[in-house]
C-alpha atoms as a PDB file:
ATOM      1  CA  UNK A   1      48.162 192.162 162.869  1.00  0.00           C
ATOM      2  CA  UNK A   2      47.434 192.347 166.415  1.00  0.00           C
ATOM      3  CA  UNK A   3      44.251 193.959 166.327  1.00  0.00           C
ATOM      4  CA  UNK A   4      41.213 191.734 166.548  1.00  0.00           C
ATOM      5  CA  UNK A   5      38.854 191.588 163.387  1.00  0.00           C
ATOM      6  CA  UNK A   6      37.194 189.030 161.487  1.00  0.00           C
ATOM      7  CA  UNK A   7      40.786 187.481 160.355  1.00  0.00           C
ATOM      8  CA  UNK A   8      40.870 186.972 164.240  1.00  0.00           C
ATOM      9  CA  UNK A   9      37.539 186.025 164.986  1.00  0.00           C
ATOM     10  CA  UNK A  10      37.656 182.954 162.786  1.00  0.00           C
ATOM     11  CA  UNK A  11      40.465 181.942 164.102  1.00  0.00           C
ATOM     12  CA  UNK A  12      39.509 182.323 167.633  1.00  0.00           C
ATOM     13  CA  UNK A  13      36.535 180.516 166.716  1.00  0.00           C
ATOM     14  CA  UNK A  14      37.763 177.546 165.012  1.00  0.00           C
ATOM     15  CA  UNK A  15      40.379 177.463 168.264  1.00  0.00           C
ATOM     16  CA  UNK A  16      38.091 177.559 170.662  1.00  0.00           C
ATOM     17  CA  UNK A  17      35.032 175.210 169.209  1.00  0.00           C
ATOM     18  CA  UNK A  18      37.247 172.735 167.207  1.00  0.00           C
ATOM     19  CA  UNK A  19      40.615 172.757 169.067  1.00  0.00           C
ATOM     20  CA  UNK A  20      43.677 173.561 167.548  1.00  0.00           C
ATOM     21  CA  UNK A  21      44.537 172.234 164.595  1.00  0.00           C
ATOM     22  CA  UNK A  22      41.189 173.734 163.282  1.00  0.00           C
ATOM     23  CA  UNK A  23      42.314 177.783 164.403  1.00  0.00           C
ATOM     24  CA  UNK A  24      46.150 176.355 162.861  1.00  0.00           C
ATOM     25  CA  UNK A  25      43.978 175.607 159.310  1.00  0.00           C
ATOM     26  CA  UNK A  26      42.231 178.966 159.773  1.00  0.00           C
ATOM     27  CA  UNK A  27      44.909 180.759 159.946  1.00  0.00           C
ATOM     28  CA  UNK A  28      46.340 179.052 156.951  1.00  0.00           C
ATOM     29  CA  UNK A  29      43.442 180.040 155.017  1.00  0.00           C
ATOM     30  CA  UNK A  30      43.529 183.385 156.293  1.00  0.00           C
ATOM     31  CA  UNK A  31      46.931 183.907 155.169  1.00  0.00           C
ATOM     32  CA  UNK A  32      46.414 182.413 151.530  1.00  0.00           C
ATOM     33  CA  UNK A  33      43.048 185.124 151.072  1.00  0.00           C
ATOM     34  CA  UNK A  34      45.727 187.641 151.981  1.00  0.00           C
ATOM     35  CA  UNK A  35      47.804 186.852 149.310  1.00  0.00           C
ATOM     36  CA  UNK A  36      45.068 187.651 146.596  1.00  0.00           C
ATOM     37  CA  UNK A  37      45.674 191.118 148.225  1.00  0.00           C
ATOM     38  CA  UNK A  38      49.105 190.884 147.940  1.00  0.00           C
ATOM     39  CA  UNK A  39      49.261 190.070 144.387  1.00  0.00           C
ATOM     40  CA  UNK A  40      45.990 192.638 143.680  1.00  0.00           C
ATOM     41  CA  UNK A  41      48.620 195.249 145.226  1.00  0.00           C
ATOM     42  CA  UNK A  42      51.633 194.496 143.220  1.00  0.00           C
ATOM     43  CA  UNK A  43      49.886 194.322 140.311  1.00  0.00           C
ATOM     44  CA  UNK A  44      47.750 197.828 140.936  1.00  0.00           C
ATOM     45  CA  UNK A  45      44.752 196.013 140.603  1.00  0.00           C
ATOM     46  CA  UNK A  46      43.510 197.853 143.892  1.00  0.00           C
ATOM     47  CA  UNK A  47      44.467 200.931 142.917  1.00  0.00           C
ATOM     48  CA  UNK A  48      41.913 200.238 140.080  1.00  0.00           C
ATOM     49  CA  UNK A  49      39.005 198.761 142.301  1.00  0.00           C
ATOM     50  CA  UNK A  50      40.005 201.849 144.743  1.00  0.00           C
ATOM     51  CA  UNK A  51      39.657 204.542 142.215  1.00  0.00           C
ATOM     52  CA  UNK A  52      36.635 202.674 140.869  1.00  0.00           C
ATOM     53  CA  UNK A  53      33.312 203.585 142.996  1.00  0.00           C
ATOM     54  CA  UNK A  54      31.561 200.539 141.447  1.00  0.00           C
ATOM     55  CA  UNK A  55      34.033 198.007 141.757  1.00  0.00           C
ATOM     56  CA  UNK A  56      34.996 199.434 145.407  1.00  0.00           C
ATOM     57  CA  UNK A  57      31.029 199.106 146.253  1.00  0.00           C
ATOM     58  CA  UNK A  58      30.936 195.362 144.944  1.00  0.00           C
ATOM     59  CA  UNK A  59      33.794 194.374 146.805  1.00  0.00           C
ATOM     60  CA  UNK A  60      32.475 195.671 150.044  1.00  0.00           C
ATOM     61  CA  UNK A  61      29.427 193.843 148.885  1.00  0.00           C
ATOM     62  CA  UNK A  62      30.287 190.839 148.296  1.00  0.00           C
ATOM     63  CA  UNK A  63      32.825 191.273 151.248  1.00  0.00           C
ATOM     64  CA  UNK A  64      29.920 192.057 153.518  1.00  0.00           C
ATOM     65  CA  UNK A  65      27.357 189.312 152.219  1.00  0.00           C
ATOM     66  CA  UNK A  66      30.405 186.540 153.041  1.00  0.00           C
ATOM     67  CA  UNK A  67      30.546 187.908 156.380  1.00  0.00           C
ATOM     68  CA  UNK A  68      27.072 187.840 157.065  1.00  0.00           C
ATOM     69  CA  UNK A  69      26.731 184.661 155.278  1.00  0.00           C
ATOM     70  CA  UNK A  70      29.658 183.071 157.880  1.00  0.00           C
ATOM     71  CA  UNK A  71      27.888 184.893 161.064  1.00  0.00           C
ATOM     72  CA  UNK A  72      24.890 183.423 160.216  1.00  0.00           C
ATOM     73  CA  UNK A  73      26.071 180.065 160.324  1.00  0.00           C
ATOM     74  CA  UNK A  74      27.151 180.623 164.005  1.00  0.00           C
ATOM     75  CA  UNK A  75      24.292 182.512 164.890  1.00  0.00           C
ATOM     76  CA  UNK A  76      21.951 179.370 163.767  1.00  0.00           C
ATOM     77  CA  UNK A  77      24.756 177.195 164.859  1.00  0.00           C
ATOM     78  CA  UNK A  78      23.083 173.706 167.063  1.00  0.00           C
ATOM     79  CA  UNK A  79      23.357 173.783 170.759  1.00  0.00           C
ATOM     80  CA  UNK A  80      24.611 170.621 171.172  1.00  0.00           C
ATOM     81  CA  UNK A  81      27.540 170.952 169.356  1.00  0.00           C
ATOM     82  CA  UNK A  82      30.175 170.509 171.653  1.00  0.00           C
ATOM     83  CA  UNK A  83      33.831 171.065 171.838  1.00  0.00           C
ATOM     84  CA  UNK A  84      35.745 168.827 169.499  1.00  0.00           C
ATOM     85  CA  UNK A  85      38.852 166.557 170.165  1.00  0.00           C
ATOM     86  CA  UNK A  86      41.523 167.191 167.528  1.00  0.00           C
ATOM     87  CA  UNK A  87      40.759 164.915 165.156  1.00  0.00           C
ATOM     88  CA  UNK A  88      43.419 165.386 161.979  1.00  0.00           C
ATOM     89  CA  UNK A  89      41.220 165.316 158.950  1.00  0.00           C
ATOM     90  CA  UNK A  90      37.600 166.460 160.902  1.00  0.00           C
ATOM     91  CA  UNK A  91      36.377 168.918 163.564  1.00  0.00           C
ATOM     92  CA  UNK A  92      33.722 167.394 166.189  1.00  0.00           C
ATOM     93  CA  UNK A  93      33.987 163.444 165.229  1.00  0.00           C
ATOM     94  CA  UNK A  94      31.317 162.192 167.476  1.00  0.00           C
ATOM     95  CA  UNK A  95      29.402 159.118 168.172  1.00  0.00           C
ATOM     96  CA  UNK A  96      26.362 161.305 168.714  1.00  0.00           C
ATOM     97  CA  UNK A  97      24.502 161.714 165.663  1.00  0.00           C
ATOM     98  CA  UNK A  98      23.706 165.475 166.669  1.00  0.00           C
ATOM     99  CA  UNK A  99      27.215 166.352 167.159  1.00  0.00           C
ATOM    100  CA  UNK A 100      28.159 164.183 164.097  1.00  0.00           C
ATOM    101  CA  UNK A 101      25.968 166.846 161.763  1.00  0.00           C
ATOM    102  CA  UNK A 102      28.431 169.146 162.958  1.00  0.00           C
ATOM    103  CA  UNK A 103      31.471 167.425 161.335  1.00  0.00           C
ATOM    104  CA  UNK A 104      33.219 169.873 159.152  1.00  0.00           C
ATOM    105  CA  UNK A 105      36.469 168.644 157.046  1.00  0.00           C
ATOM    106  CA  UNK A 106      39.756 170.914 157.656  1.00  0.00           C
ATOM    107  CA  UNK A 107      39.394 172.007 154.152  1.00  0.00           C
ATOM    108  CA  UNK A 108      35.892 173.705 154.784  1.00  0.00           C
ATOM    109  CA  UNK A 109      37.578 175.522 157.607  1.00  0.00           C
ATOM    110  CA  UNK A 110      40.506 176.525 155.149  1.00  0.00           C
ATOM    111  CA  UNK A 111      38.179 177.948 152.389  1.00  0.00           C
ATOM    112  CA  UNK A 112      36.038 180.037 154.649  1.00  0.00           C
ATOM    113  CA  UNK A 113      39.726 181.641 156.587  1.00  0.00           C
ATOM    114  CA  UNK A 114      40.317 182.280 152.693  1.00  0.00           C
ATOM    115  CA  UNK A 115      37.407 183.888 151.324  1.00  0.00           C
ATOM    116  CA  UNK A 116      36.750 185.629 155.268  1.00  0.00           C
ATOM    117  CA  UNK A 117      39.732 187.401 153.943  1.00  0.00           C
ATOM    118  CA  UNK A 118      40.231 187.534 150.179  1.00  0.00           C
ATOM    119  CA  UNK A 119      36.638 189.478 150.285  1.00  0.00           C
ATOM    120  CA  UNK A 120      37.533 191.797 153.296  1.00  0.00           C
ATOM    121  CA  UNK A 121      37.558 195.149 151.716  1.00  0.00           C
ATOM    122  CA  UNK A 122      39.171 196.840 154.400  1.00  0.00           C
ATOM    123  CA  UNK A 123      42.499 194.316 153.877  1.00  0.00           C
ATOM    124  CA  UNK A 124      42.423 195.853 150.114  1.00  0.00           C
ATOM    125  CA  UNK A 125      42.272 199.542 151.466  1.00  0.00           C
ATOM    126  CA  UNK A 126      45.131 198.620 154.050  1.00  0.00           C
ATOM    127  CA  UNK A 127      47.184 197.102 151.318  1.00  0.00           C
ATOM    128  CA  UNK A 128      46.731 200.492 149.472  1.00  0.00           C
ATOM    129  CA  UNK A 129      46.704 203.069 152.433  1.00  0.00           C
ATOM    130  CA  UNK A 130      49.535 201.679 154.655  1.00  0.00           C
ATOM    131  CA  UNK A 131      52.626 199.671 152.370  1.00  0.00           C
ATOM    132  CA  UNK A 132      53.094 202.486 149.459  1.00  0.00           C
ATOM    133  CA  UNK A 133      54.179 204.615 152.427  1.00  0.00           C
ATOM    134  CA  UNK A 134      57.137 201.795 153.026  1.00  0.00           C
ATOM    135  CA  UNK A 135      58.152 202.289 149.250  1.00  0.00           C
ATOM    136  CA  UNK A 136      60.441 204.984 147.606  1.00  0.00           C
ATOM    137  CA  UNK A 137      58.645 207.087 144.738  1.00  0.00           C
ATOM    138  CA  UNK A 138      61.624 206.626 142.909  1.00  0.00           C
ATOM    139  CA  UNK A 139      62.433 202.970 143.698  1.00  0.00           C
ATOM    140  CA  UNK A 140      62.997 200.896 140.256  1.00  0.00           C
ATOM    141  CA  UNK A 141      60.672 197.688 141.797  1.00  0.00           C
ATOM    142  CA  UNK A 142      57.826 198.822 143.015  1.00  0.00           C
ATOM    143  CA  UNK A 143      56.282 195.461 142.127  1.00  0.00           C
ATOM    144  CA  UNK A 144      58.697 193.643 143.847  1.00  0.00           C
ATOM    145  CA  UNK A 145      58.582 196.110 146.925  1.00  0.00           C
ATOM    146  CA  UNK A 146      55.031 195.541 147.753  1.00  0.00           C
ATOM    147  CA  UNK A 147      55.213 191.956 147.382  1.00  0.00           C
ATOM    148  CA  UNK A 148      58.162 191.656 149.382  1.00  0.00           C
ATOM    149  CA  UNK A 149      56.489 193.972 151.824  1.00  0.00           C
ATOM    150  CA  UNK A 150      53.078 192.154 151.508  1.00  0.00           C
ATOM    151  CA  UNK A 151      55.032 188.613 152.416  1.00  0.00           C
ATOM    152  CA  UNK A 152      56.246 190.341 155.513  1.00  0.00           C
ATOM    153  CA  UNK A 153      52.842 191.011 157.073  1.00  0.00           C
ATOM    154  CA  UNK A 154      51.229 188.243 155.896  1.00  0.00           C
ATOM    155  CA  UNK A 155      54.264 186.155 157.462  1.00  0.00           C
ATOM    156  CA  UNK A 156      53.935 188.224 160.741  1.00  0.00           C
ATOM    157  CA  UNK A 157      49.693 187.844 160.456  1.00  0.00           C
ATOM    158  CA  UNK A 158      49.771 184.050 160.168  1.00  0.00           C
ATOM    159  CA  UNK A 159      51.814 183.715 163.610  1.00  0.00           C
ATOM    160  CA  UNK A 160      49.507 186.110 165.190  1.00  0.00           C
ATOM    161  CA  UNK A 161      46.455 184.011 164.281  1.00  0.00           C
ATOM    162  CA  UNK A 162      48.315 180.596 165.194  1.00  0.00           C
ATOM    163  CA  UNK A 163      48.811 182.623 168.428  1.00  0.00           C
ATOM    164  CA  UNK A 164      45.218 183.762 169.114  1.00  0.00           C
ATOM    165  CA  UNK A 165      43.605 180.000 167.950  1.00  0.00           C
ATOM    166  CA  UNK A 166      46.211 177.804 169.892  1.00  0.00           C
ATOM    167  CA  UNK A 167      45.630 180.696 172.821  1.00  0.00           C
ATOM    168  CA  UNK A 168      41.837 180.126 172.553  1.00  0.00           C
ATOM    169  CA  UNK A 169      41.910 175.826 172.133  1.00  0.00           C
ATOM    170  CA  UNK A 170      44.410 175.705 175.263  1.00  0.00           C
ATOM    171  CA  UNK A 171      41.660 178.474 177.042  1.00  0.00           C
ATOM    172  CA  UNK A 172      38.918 176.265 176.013  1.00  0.00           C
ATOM    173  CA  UNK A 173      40.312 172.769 176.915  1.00  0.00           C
ATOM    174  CA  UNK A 174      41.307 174.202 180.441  1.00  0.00           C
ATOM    175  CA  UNK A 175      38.161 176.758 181.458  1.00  0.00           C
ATOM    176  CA  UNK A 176      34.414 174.918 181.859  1.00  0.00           C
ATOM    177  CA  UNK A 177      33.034 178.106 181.537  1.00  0.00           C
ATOM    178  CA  UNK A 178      34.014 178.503 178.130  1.00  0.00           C
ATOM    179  CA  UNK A 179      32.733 175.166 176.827  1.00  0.00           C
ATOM    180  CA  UNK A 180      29.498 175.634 179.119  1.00  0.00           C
ATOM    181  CA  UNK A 181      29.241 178.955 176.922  1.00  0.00           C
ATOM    182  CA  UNK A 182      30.503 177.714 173.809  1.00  0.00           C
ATOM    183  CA  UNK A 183      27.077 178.234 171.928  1.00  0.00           C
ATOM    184  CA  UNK A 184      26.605 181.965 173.221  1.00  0.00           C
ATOM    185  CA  UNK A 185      30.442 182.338 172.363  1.00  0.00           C
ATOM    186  CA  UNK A 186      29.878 181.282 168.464  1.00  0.00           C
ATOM    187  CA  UNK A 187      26.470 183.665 168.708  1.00  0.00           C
ATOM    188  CA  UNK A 188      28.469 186.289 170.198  1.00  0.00           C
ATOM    189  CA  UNK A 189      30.979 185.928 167.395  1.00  0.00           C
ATOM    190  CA  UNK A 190      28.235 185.509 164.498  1.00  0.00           C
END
């Protein structure tokens, strides 16, 4: 959970360009794409899409398009978008009409943490590779030993992310450097 990755990123992001109750959202979103994994798990789904070469290649795909989809977006990303106050329904409300294009609801920010993670293959393989290990061969719930395991990390992942995007609005509300650099930040991150 600790290690940074694109669960991370986007929540870092969100933190530091739209304050903190946008990288709290992300992280919600984040967490509720995990739990397609979660239930994909318990159900052996990924043990199918694993064995399968086709549907293992489509998911890192698709996975990979989203990604590059969402980095392009920062990459292209206005320079005059600035830091946003924390507004409770939108990111960046702004008198300025250039900095008003850049309004985003909460609920766009939610949808991208879910689909940054519900179409991250390597959160499939991780499922697969890492909690069977936690279960008995001969335990008579399997099922409800990898959800109960897969609730655990995703309860432990969602405080990590709160931590990293409150950690990165409090760093960007207190450093000028960072919201000097905030465009080459979201580049850096795209």
């Amino acid at each position: 959970n600790l290690t940074p990755g694109p669960d991370v990123l986007y929540s870092v992001a969100n933190g530091l360009r739209n304050g903190w109750r946008a990288g709290v959202v992300a992280a919600l979103g984040i967490m509720a794409g995990c739990f397609v994994h979660i239930t994909a798990a318990a159900i052996g789904l990924s043990a199918l899409v694993a064995a399968s070469s086709t549907a293992f290649a489509l998911l890192k795909w698709l996975g990979g398009a989203y990604l590059l989809y969402v980095g392009a977006i920062l990459l292209l990303s206005r320079r005059g978008a600035a830091l946003a106050p924390d507004a409770p329904g939108l990111i960046a409300e702004s008198e300025d009409p250039i900095r008003a294009s850049t309004t985003k609801p909460l609920k766009n920010v939610f949808v991208q943490g879910f689909w940054t993670n519900a179409l991250n293959p390597k959160v499939a393989l991780f499922f697969l590779a890492f909690l069977p290990q936690f279960i008995a061969p001969d335990a008579p719930h399997k099922t409800q030993a990898f959800v109960l395991l897969g609730l655990l990390f995703n309860f432990n992942g969602l405080w990590v992310d709160i931590g990293w995007a409150l950690s990165a609005a409090w760093l960007a509300r207190r450093v000028a450097a960072v919201q000097r650099g905030m465009h080459w930040l979201q580049r850096a991150a795209g």
